[in-house]
N, C-alpha and C. Protein backbone atom coordinates (compact mmCIF):
# COMPACT_ATOMS: atom_id res chain seq x y z
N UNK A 1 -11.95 -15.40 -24.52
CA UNK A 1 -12.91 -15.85 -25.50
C UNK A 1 -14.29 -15.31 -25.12
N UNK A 2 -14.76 -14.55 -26.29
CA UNK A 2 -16.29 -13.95 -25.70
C UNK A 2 -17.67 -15.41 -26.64
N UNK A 3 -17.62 -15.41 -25.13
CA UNK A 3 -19.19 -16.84 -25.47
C UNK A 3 -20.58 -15.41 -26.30
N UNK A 4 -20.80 -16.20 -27.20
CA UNK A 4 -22.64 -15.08 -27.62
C UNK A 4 -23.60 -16.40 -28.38
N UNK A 5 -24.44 -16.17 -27.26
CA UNK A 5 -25.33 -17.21 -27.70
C UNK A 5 -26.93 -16.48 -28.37
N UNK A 6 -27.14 -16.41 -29.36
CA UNK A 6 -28.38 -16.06 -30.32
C UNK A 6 -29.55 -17.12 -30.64
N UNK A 7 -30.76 -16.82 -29.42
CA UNK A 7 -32.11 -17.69 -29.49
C UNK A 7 -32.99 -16.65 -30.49
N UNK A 8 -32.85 -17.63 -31.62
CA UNK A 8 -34.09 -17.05 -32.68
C UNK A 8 -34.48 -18.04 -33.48
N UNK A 9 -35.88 -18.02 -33.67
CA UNK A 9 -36.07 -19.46 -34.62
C UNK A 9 -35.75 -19.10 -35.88
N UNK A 10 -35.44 -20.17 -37.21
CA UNK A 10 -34.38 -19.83 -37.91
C UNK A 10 -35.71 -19.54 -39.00
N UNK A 11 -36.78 -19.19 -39.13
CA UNK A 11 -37.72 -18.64 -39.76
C UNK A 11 -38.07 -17.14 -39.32
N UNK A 12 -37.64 -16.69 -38.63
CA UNK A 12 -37.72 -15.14 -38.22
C UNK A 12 -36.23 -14.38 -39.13
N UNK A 13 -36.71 -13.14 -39.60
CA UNK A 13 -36.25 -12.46 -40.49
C UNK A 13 -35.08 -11.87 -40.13
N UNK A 14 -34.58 -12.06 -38.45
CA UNK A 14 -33.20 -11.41 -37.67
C UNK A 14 -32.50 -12.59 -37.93
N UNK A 15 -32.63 -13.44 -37.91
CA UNK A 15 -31.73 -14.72 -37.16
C UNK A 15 -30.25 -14.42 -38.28
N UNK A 16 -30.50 -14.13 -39.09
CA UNK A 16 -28.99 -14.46 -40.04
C UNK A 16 -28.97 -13.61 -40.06
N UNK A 17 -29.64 -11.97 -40.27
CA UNK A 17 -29.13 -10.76 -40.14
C UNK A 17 -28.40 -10.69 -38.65
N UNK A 18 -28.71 -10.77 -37.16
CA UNK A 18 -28.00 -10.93 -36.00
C UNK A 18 -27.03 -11.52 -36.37
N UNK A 19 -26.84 -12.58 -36.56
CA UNK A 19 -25.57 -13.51 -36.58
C UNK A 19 -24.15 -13.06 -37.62
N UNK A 20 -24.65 -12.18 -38.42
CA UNK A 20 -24.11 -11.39 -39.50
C UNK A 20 -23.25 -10.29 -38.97
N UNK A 21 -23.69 -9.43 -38.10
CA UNK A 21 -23.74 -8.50 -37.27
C UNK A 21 -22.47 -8.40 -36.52
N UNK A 22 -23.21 -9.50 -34.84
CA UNK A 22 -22.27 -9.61 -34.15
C UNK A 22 -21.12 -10.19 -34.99
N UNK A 23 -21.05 -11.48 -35.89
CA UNK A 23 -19.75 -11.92 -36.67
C UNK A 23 -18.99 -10.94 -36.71
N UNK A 24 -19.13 -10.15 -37.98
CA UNK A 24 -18.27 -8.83 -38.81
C UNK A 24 -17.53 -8.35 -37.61
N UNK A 25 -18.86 -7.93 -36.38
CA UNK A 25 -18.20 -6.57 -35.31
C UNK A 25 -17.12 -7.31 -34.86
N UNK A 26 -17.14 -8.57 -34.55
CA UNK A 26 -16.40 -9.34 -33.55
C UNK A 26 -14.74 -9.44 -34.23
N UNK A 27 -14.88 -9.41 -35.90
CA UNK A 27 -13.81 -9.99 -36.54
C UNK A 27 -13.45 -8.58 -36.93
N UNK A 28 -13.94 -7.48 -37.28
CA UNK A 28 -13.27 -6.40 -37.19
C UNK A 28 -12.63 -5.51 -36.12
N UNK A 29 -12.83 -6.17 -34.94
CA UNK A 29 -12.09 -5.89 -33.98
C UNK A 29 -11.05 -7.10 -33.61
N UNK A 30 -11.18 -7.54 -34.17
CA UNK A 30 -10.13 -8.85 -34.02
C UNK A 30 -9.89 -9.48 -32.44
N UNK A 31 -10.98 -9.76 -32.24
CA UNK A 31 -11.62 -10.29 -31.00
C UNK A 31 -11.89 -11.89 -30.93
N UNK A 32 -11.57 -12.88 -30.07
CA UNK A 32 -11.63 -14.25 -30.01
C UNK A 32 -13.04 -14.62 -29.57
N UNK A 33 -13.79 -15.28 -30.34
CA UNK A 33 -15.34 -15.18 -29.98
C UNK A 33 -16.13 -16.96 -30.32
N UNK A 34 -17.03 -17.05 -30.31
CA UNK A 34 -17.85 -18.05 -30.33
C UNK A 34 -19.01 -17.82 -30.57
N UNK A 35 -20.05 -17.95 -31.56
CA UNK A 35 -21.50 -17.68 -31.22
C UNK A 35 -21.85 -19.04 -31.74
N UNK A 36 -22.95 -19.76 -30.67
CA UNK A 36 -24.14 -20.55 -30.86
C UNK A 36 -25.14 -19.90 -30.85
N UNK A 37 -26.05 -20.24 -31.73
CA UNK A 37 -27.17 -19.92 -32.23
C UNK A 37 -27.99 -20.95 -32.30
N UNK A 38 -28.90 -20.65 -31.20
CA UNK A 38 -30.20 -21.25 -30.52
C UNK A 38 -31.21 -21.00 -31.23
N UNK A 39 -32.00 -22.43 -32.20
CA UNK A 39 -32.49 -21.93 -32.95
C UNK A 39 -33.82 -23.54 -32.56
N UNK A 40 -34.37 -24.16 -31.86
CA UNK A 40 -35.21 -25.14 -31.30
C UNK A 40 -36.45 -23.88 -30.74
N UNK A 41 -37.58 -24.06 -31.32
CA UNK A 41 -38.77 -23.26 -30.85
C UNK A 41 -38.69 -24.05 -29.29
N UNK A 42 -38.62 -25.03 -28.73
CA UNK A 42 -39.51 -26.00 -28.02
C UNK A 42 -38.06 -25.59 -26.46
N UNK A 43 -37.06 -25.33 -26.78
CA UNK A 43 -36.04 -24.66 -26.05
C UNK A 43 -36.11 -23.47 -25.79
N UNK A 44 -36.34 -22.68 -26.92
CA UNK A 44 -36.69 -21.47 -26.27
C UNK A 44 -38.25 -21.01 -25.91
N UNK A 45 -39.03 -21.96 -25.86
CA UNK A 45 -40.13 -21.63 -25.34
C UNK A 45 -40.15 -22.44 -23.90
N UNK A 46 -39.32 -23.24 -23.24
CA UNK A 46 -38.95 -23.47 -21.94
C UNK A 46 -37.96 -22.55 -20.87
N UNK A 47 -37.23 -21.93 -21.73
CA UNK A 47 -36.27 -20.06 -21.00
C UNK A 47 -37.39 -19.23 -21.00
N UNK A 48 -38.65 -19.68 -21.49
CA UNK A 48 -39.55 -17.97 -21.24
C UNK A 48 -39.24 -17.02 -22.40
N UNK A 49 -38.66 -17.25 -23.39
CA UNK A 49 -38.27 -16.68 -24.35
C UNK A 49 -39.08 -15.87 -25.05
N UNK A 50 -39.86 -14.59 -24.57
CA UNK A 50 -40.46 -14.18 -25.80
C UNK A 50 -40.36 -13.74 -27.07
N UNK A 51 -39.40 -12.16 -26.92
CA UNK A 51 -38.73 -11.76 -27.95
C UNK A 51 -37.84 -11.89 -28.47
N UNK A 52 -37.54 -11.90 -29.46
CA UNK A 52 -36.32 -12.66 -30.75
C UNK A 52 -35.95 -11.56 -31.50
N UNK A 53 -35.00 -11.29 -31.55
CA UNK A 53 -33.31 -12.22 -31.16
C UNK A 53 -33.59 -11.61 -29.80
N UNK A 54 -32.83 -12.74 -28.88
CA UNK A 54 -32.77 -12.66 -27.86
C UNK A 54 -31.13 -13.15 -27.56
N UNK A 55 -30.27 -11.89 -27.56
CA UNK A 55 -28.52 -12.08 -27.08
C UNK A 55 -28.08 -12.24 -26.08
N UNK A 56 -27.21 -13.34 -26.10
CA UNK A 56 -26.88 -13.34 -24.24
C UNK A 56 -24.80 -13.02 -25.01
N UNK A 57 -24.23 -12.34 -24.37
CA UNK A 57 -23.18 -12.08 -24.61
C UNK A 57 -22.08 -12.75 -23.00
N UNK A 58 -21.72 -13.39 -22.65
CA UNK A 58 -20.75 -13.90 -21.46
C UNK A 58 -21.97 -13.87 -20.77
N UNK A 59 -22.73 -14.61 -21.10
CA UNK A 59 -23.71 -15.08 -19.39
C UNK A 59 -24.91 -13.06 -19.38
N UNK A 60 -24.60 -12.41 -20.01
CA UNK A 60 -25.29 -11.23 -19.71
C UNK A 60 -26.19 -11.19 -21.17
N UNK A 61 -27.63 -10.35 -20.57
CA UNK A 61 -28.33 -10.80 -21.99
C UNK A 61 -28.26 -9.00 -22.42
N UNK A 62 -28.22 -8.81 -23.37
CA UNK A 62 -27.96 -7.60 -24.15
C UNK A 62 -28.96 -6.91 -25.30
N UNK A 63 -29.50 -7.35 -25.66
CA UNK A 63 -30.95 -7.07 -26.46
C UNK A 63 -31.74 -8.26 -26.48
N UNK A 64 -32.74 -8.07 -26.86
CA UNK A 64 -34.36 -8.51 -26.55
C UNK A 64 -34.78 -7.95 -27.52
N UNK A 65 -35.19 -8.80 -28.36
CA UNK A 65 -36.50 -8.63 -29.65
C UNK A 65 -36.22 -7.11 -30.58
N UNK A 66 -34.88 -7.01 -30.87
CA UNK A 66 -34.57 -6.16 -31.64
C UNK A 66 -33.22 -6.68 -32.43
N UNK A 67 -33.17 -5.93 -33.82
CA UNK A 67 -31.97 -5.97 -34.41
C UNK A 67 -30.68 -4.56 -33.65
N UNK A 68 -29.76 -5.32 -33.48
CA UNK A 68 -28.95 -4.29 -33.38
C UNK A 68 -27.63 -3.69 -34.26
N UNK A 69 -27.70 -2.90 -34.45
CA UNK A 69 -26.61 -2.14 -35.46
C UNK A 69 -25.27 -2.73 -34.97
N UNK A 70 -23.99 -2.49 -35.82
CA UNK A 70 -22.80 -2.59 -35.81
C UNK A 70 -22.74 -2.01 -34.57
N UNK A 71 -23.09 -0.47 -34.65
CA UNK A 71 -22.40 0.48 -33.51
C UNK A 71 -22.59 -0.34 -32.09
N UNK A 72 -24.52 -0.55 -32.38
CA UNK A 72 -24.38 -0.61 -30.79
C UNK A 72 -23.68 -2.23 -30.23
N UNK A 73 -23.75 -3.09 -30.61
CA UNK A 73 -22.72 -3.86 -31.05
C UNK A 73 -21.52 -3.83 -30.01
N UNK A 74 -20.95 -2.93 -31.08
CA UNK A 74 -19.72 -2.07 -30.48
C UNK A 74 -19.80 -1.13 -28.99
N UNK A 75 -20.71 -0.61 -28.79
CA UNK A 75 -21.00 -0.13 -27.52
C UNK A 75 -21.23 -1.13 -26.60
N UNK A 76 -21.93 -2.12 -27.15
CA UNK A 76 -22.41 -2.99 -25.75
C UNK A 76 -20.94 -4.00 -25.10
N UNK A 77 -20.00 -3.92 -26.42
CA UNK A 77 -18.57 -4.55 -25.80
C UNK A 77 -17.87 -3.53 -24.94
N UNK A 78 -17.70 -2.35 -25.38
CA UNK A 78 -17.27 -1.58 -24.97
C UNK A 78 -17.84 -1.82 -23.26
N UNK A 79 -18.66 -1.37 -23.53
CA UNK A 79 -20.05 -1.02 -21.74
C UNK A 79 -19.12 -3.05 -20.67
N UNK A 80 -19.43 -3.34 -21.66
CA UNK A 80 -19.22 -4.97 -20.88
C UNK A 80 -17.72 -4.98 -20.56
N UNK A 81 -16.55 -4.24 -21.10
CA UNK A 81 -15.10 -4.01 -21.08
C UNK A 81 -14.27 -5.15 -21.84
N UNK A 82 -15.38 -5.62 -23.09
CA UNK A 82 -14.45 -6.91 -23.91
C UNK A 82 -13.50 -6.37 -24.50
N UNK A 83 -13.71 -4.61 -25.14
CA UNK A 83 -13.18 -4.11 -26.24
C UNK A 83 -12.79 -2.56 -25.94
């Protein structure tokens, strides 16, 4: 089971585009997954949280304050050996 946890407050313009994203990649590879989506300003301003989306994929964080494409997505499972 791949844990992906997504800190973005739910007024920033990634938060449902990210969550959109990883979903699709995860289910078109037909991969067993989970995402919580961390979405409390007052939580992520106690992690030090600056940039949003901020991905943690199995305990490893994977982008920082960017949207990421399908592909890389797909690369960053790949790189991690989920997929």
């Amino acid at each position: 089971m791949i844990e992906v946890r997504i800190y973005c407050i739910k007024s920033n313009e990634n938060y449902q585009t990210s969550y959109n994203l990883i979903k699709e990649t995860m289910e078109e590879n037909n991969l067993e997954y989970i995402i919580h989506r961390i979405t409390e300003s007052d939580f992520i301003k106690r992690r030090n949280i600056i940039h949003i989306p901020h991905i943690v994929i199995n305990n490893q964080i994977t982008n920082i304050g960017k949207n990421l494409t399908k592909n890389e997505i797909r690369i960053t499972l790949i790189r991690m050996k989920l997929l």
